[in-house]
PDB file of N, CA and C in Angstrom:
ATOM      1  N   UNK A   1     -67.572 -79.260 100.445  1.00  0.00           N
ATOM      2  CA  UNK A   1     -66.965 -80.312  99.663  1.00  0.00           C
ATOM      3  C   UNK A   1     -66.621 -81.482 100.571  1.00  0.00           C
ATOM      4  N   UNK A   2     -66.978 -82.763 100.250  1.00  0.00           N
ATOM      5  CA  UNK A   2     -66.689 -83.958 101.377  1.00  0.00           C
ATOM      6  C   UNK A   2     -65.441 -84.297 100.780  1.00  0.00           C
ATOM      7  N   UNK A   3     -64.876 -85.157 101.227  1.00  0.00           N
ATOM      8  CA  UNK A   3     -63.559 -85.818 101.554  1.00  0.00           C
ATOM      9  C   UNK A   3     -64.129 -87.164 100.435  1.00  0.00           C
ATOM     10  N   UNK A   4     -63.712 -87.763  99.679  1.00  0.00           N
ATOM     11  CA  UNK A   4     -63.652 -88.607  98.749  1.00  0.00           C
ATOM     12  C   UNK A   4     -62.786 -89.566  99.950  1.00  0.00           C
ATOM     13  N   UNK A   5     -63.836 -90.619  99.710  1.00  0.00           N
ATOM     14  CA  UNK A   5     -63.506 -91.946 100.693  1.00  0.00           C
ATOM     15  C   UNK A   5     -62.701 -93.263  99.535  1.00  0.00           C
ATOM     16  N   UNK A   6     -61.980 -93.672 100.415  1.00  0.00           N
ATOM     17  CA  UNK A   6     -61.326 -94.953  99.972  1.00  0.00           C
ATOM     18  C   UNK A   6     -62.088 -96.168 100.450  1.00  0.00           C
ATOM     19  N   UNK A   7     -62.994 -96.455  98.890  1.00  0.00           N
ATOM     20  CA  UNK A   7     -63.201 -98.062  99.212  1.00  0.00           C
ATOM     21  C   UNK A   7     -62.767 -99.083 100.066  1.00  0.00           C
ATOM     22  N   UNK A   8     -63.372-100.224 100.711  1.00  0.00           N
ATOM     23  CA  UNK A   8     -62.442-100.585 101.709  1.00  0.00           C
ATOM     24  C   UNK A   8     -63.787-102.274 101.864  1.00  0.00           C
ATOM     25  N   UNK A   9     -64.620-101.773 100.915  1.00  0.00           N
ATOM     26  CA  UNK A   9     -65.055-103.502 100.627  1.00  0.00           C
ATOM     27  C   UNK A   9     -66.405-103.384  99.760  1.00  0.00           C
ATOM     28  N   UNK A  10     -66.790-104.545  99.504  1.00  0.00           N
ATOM     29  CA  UNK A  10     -67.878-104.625  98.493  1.00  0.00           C
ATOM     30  C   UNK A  10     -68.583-103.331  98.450  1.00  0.00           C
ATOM     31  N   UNK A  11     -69.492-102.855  99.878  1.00  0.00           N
ATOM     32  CA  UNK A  11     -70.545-102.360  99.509  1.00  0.00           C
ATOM     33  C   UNK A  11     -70.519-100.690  99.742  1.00  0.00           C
ATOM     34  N   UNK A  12     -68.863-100.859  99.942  1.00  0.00           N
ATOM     35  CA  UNK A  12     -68.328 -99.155  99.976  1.00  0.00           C
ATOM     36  C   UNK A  12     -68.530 -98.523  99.011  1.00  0.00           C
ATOM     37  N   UNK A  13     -68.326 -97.272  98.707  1.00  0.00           N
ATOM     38  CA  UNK A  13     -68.882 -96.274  97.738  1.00  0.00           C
ATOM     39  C   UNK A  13     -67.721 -94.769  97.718  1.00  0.00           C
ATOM     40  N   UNK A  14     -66.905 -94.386  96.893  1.00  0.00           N
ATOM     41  CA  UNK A  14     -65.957 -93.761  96.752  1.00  0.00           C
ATOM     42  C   UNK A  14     -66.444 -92.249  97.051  1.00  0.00           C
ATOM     43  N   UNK A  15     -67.468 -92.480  96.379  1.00  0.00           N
ATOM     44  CA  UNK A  15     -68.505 -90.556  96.794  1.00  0.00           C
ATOM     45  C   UNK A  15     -69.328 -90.739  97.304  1.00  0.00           C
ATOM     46  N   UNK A  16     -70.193 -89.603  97.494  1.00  0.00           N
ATOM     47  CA  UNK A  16     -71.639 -89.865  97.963  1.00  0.00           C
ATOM     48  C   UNK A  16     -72.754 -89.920  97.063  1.00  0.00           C
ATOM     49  N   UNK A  17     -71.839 -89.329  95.796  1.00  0.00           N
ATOM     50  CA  UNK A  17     -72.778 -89.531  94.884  1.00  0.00           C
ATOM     51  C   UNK A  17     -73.411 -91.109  94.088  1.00  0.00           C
ATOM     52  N   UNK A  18     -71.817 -91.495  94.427  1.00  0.00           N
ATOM     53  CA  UNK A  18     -72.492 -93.236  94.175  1.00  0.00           C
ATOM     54  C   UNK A  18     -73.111 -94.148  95.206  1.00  0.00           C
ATOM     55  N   UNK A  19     -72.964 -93.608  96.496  1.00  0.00           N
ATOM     56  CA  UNK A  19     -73.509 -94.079  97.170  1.00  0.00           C
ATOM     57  C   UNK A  19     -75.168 -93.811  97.194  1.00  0.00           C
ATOM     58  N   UNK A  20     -75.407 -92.541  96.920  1.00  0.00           N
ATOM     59  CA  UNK A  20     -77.036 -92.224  96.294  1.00  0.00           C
ATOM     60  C   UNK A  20     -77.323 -92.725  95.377  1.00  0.00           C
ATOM     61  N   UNK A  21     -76.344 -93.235  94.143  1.00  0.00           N
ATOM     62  CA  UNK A  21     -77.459 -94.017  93.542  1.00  0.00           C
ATOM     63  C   UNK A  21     -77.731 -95.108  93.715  1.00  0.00           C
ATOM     64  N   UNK A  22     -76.533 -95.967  94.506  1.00  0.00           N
ATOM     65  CA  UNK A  22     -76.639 -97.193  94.994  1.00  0.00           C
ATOM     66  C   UNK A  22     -77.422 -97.694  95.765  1.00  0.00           C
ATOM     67  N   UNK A  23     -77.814 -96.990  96.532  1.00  0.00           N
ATOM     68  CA  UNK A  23     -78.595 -97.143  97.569  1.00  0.00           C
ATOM     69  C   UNK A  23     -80.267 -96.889  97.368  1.00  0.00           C
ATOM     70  N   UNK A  24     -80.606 -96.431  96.366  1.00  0.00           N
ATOM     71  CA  UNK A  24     -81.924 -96.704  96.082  1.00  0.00           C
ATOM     72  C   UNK A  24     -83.160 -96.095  96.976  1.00  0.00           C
ATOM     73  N   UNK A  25     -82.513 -94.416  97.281  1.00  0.00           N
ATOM     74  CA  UNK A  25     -83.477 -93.794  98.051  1.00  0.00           C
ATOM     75  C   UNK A  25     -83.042 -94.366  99.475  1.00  0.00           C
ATOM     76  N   UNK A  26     -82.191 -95.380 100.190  1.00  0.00           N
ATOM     77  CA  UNK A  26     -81.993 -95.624 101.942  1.00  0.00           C
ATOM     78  C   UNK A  26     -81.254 -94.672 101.850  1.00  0.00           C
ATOM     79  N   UNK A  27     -80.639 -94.395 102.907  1.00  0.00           N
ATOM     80  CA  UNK A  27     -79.688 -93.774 104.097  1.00  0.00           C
ATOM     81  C   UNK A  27     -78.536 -93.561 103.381  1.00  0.00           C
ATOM     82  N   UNK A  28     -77.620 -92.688 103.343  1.00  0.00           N
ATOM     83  CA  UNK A  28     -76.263 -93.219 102.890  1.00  0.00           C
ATOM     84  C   UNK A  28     -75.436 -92.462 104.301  1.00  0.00           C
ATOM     85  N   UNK A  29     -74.637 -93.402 104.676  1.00  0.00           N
ATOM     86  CA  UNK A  29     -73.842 -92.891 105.755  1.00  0.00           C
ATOM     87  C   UNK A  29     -72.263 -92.737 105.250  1.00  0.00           C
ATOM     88  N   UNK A  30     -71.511 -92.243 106.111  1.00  0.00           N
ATOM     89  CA  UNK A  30     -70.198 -92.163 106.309  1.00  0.00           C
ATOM     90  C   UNK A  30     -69.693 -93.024 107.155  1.00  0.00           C
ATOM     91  N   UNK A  31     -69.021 -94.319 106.804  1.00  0.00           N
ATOM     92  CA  UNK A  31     -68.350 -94.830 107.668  1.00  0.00           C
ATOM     93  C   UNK A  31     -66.901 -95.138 108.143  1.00  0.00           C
ATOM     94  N   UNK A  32     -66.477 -94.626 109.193  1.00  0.00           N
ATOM     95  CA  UNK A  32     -64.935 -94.577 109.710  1.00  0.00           C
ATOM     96  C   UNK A  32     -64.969 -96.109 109.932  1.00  0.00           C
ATOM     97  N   UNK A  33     -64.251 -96.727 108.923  1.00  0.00           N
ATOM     98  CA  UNK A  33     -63.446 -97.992 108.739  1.00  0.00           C
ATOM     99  C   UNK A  33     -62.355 -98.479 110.035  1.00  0.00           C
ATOM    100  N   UNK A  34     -61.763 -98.022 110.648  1.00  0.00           N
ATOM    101  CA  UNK A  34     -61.140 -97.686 111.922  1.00  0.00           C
ATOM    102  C   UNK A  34     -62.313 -97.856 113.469  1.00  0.00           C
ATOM    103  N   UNK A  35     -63.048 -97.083 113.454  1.00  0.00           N
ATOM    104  CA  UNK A  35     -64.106 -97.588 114.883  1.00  0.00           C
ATOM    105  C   UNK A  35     -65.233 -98.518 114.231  1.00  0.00           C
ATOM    106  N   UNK A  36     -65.919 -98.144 113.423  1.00  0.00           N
ATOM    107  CA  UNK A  36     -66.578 -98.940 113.051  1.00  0.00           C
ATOM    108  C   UNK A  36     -67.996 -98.177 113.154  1.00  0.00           C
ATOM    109  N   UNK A  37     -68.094 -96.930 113.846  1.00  0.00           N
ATOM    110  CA  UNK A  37     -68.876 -96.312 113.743  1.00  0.00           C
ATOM    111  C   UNK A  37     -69.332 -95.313 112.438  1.00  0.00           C
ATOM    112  N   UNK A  38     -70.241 -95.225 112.282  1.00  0.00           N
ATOM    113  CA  UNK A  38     -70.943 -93.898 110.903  1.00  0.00           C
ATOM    114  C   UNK A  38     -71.540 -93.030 111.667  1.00  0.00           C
ATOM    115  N   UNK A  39     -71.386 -92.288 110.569  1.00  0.00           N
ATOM    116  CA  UNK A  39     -72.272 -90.547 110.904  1.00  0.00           C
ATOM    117  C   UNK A  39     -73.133 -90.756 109.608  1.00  0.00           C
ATOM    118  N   UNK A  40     -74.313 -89.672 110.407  1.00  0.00           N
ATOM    119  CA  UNK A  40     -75.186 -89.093 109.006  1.00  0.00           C
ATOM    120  C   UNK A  40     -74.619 -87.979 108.246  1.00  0.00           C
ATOM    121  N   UNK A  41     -75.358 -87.750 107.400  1.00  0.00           N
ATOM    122  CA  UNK A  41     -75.139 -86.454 106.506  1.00  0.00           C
ATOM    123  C   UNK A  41     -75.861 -85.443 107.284  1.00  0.00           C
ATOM    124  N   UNK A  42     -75.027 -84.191 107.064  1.00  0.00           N
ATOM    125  CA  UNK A  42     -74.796 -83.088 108.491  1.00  0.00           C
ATOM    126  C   UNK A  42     -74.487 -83.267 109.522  1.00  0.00           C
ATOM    127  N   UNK A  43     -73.679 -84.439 109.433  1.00  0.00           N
ATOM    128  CA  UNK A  43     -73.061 -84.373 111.050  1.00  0.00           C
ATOM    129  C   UNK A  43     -71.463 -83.913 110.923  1.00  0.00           C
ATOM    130  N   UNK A  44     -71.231 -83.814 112.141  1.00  0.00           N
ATOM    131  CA  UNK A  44     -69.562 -82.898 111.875  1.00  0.00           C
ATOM    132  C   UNK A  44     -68.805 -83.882 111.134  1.00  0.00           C
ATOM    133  N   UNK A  45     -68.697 -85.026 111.583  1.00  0.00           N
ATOM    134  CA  UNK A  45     -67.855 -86.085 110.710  1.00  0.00           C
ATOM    135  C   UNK A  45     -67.925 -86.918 109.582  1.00  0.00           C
ATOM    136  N   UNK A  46     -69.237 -86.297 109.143  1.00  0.00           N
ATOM    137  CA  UNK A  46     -69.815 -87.092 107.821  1.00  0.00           C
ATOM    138  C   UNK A  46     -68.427 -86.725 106.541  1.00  0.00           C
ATOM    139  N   UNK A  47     -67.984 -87.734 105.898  1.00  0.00           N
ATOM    140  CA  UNK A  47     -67.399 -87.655 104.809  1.00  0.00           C
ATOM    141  C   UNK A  47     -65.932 -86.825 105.055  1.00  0.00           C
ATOM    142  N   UNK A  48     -65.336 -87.078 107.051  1.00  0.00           N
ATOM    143  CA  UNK A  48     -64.217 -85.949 106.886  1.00  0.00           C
ATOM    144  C   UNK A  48     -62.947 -87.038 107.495  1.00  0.00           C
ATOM    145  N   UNK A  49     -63.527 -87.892 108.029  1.00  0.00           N
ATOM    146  CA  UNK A  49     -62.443 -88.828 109.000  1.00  0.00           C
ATOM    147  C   UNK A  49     -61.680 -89.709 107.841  1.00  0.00           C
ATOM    148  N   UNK A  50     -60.272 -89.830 108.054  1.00  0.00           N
ATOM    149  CA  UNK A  50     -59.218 -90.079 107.100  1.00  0.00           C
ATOM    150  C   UNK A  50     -59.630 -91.387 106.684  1.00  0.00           C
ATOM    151  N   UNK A  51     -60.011 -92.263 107.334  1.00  0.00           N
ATOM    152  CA  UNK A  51     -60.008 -93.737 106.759  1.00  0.00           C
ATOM    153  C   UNK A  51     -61.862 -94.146 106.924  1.00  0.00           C
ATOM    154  N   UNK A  52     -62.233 -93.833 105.531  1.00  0.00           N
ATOM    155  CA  UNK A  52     -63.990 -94.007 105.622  1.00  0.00           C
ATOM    156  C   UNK A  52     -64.559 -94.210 103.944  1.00  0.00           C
ATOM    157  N   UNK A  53     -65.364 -94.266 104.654  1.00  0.00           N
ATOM    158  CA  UNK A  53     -66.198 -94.530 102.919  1.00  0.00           C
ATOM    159  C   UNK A  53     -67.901 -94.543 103.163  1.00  0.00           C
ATOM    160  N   UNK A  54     -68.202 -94.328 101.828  1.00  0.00           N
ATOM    161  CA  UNK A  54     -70.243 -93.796 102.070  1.00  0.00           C
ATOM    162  C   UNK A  54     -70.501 -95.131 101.511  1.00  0.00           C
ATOM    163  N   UNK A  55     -71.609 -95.380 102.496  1.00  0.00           N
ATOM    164  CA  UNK A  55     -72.443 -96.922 102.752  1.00  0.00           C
ATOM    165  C   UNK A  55     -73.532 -96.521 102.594  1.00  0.00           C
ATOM    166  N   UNK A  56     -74.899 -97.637 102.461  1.00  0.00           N
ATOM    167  CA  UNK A  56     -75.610 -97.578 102.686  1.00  0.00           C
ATOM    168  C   UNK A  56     -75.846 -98.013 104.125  1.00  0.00           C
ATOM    169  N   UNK A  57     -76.868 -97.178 104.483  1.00  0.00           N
ATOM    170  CA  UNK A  57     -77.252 -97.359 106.435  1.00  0.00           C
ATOM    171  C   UNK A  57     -77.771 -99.093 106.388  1.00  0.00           C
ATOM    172  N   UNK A  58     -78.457 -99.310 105.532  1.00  0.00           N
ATOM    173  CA  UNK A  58     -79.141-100.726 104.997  1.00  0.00           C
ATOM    174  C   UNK A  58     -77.821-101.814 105.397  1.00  0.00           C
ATOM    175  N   UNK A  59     -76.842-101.734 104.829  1.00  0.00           N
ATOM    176  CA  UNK A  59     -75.672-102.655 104.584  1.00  0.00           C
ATOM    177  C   UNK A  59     -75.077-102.450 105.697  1.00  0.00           C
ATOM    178  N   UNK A  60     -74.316-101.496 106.302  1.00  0.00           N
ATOM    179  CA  UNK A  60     -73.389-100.705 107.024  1.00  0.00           C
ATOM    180  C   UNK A  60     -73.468-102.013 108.889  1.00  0.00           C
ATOM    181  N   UNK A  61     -75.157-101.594 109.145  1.00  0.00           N
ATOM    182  CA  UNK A  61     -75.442-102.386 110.372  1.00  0.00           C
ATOM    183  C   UNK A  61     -75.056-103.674 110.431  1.00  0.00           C
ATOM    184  N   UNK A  62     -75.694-104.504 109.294  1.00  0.00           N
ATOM    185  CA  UNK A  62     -75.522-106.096 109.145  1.00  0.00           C
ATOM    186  C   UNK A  62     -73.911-106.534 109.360  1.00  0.00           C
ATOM    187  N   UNK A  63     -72.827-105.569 108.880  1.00  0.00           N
ATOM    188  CA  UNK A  63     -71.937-105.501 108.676  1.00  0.00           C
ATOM    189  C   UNK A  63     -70.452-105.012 109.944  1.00  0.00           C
ATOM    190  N   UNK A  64     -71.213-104.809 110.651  1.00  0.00           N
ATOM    191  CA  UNK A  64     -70.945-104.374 111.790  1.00  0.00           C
ATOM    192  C   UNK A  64     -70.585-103.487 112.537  1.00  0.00           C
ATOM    193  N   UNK A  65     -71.039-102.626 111.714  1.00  0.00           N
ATOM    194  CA  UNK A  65     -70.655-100.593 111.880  1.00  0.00           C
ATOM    195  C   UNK A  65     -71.913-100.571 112.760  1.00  0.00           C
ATOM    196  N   UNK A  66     -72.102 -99.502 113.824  1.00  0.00           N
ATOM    197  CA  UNK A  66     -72.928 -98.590 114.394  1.00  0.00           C
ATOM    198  C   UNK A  66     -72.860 -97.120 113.964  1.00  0.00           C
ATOM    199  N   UNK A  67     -74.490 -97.198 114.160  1.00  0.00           N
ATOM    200  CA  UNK A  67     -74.454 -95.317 114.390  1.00  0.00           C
ATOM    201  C   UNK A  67     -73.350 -94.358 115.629  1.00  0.00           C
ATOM    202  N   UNK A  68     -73.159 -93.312 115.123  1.00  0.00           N
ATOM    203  CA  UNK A  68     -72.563 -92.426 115.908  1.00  0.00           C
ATOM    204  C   UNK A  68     -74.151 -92.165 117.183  1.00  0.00           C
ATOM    205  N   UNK A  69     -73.645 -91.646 118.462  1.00  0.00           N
ATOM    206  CA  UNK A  69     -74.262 -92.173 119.520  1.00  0.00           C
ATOM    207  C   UNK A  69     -74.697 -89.947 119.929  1.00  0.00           C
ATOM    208  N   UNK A  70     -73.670 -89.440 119.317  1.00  0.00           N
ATOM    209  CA  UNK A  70     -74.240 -88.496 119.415  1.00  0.00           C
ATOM    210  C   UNK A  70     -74.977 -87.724 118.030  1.00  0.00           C
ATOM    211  N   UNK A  71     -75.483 -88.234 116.976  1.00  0.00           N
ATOM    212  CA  UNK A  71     -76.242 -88.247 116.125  1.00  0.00           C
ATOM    213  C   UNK A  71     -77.360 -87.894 115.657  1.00  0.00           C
ATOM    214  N   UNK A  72     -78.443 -88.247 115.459  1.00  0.00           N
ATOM    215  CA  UNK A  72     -79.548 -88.452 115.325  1.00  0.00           C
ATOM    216  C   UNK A  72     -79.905 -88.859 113.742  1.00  0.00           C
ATOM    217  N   UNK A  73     -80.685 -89.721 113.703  1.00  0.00           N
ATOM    218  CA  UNK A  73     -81.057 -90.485 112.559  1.00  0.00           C
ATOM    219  C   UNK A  73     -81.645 -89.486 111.439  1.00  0.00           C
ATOM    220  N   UNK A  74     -81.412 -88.819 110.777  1.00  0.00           N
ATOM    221  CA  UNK A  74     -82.423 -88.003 109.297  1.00  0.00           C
ATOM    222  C   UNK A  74     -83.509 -88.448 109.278  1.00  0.00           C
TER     223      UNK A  74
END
């Protein structure tokens, strides 16, 4: 069960489920609002860190989040 994220701007997404449909088949990440970094889905921190929300990977970069560095892309 993931952690239900708190919106935190336009192109945030409260579940992951809206973030799948939003996103139109891209990426949907987890992003900690706080570093600025995301995780993928299956990573330890996907959907668990207190202050986050599911993005699209598409939006997330432009925006100024990075990938998590120990990661790997899906």
């Amino acid at each position: 069960m993931q952690t239900t994220g708190a919106p935190a701007g336009a192109n945030h997404f409260a579940s992951e489920g809206e973030a799948k449909g939003g996103c139109l088949g891209g990426t949907v990440v987890w992003v900690n609002n706080k570093s600025k970094v995301y995780h993928f889905a299956g990573g330890r921190e996907y959907g668990k860190t207190k202050s986050g929300a599911y993005m699209c990977e598409s939006q997330a970069t432009p925006a100024g989040d990075r990938a998590a560095k120990n990661e790997k892309h899906p």
